[in-house]
N, C-alpha and C. Protein backbone atom coordinates (compact mmCIF):
# COMPACT_ATOMS: atom_id res chain seq x y z
N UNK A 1 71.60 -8.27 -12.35
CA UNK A 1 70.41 -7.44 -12.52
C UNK A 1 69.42 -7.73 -11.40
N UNK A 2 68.70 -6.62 -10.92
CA UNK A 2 67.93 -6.74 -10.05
C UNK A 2 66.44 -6.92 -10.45
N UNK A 3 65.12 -7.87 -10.42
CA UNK A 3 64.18 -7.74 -10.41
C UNK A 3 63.43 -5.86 -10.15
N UNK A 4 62.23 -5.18 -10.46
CA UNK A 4 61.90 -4.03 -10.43
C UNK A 4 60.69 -4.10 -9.14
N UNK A 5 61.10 -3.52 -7.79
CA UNK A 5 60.32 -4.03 -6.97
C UNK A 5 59.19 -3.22 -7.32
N UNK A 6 58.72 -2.10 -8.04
CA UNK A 6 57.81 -1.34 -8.05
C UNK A 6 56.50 -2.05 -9.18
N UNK A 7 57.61 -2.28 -10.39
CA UNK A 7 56.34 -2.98 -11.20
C UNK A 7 56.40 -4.59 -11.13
N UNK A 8 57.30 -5.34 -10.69
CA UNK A 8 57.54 -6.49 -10.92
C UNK A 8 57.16 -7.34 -12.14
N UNK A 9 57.77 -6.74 -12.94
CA UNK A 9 57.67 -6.86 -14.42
C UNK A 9 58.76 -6.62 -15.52
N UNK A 10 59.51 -6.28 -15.04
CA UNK A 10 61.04 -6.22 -16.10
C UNK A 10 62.59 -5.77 -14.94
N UNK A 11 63.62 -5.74 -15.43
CA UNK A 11 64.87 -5.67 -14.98
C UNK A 11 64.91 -4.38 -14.49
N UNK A 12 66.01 -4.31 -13.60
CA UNK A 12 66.74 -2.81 -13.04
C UNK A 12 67.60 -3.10 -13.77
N UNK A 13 68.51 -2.16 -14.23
CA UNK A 13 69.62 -2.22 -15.05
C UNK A 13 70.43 -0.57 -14.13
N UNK A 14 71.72 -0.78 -14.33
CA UNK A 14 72.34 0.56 -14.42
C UNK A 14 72.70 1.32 -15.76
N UNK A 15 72.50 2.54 -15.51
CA UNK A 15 72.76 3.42 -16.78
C UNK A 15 72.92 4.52 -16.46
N UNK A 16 73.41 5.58 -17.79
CA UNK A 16 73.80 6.98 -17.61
C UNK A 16 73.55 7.79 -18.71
N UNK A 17 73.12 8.98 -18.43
CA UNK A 17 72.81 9.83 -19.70
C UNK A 17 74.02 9.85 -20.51
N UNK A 18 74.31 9.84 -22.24
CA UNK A 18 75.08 9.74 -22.70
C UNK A 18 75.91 11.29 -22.48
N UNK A 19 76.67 11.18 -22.71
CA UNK A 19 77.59 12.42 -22.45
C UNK A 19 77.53 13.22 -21.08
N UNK A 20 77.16 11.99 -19.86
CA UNK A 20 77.15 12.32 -18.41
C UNK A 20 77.77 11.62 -17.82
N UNK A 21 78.11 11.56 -16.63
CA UNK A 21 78.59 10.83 -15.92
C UNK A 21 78.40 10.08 -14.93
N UNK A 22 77.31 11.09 -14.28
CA UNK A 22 76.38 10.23 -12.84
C UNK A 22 75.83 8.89 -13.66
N UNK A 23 75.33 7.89 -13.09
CA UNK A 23 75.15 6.49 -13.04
C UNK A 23 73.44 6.80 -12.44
N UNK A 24 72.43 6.05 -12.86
CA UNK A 24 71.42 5.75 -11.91
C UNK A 24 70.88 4.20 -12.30
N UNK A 25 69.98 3.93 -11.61
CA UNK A 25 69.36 2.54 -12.08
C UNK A 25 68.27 2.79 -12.62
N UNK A 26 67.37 1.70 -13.10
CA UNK A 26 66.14 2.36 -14.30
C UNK A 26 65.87 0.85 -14.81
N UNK A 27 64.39 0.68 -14.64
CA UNK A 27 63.43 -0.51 -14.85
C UNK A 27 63.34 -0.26 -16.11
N UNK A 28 63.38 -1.16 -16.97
CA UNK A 28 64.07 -1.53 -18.31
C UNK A 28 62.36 -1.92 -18.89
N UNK A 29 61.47 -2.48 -18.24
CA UNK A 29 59.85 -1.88 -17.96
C UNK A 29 59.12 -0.79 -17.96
N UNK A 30 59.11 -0.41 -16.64
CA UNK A 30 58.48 0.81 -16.19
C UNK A 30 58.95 2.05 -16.49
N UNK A 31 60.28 2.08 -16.75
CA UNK A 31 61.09 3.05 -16.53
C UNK A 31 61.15 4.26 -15.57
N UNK A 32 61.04 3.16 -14.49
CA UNK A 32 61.25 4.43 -12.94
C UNK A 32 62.79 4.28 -12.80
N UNK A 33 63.20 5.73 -12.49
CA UNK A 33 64.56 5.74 -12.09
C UNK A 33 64.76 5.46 -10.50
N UNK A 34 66.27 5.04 -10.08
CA UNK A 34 66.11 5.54 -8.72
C UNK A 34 67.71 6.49 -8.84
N UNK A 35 68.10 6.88 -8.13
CA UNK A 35 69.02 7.75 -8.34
C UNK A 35 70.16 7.25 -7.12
N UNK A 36 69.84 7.44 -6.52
CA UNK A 36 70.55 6.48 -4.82
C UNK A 36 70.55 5.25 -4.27
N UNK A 37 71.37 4.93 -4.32
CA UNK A 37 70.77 3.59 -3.22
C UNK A 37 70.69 2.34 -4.26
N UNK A 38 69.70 1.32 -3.51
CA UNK A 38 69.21 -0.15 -4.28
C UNK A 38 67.64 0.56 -4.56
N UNK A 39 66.98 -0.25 -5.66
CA UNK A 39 65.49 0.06 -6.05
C UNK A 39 64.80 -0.38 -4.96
N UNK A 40 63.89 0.23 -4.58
CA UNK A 40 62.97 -0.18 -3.90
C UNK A 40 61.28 0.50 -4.35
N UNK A 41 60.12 -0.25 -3.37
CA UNK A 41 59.09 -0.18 -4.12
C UNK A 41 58.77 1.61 -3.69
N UNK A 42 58.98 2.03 -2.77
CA UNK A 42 58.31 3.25 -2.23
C UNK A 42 59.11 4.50 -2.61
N UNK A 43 59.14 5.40 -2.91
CA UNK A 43 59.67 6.76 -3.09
C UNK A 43 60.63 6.53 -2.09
N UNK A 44 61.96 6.89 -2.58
CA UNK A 44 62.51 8.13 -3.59
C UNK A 44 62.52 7.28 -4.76
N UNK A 45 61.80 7.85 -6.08
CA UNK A 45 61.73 7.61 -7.71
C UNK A 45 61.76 8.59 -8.45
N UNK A 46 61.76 8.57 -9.71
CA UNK A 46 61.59 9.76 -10.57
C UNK A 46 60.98 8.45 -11.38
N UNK A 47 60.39 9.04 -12.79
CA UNK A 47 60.11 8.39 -13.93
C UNK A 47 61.15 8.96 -14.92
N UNK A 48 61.58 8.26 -15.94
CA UNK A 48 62.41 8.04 -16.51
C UNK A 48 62.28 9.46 -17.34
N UNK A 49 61.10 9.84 -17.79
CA UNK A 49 60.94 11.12 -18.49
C UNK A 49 61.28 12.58 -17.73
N UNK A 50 60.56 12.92 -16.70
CA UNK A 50 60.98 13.39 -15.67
C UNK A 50 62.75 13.67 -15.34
N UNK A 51 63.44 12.61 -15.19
CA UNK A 51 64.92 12.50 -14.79
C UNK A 51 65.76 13.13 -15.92
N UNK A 52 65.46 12.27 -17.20
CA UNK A 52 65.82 13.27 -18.53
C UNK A 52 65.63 15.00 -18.90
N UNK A 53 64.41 14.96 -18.63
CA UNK A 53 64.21 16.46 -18.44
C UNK A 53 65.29 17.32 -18.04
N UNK A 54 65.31 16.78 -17.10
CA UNK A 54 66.20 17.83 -16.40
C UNK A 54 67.54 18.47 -17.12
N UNK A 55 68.19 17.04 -18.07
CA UNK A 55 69.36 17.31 -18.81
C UNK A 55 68.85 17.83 -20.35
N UNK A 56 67.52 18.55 -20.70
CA UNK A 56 66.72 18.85 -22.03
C UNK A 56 67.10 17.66 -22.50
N UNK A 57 66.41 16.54 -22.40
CA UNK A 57 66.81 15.39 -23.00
C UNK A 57 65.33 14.14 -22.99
N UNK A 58 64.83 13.69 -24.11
CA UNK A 58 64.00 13.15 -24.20
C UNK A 58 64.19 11.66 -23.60
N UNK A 59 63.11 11.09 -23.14
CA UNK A 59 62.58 9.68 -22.20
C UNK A 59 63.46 8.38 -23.29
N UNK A 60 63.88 8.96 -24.62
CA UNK A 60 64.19 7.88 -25.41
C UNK A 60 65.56 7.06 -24.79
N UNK A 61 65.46 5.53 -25.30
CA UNK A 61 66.43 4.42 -24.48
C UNK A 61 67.49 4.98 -25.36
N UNK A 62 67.66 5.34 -26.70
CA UNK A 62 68.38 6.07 -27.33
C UNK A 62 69.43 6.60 -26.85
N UNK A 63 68.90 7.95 -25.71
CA UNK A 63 69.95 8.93 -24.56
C UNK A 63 70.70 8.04 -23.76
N UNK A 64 70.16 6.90 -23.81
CA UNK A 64 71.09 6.04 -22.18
C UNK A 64 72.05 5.08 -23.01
N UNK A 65 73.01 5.19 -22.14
CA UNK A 65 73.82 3.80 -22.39
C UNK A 65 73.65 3.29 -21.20
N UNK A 66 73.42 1.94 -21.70
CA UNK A 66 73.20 1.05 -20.82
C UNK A 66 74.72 0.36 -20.18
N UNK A 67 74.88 0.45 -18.89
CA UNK A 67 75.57 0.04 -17.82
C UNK A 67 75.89 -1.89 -17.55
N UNK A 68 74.67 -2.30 -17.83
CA UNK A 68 74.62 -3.62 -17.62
C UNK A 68 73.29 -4.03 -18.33
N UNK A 69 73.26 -5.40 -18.76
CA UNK A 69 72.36 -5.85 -19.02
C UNK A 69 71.77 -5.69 -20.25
């Protein structure tokens, strides 16, 4: 698990919308996503509510299975 360089306050973890397939990472804290790459502090982010959206799917930890951690 990676430290969250944005809030420095809880874990990166990997995860995926349930009944999806893409993978992203997501501060187990803040809940900023990143979608590409390693986390880092500066944009490219989404917020965790935001990223769900997109699949009509609510911000709840519920939707994700968690990947690690």
């Amino acid at each position: 698990m990676i430290w969250c360089p944005r809030c420095e306050q809880g874990w990166v973890i990997a995860a995926r919308v349930k009944e999806r397939d893409d993978t992203f990472m997501v501060c187990k804290e803040c809940d900023t996503v990143w979608e590409d790459g390693d986390p880092v502090a500066k944009a490219p982010y989404v917020i965790l509510e935001e990223y769900m959206a997109r699949f009509g799917k609510s911000q709840l930890w519920t939707n994700l299975e968690q990947l690690e951690g």
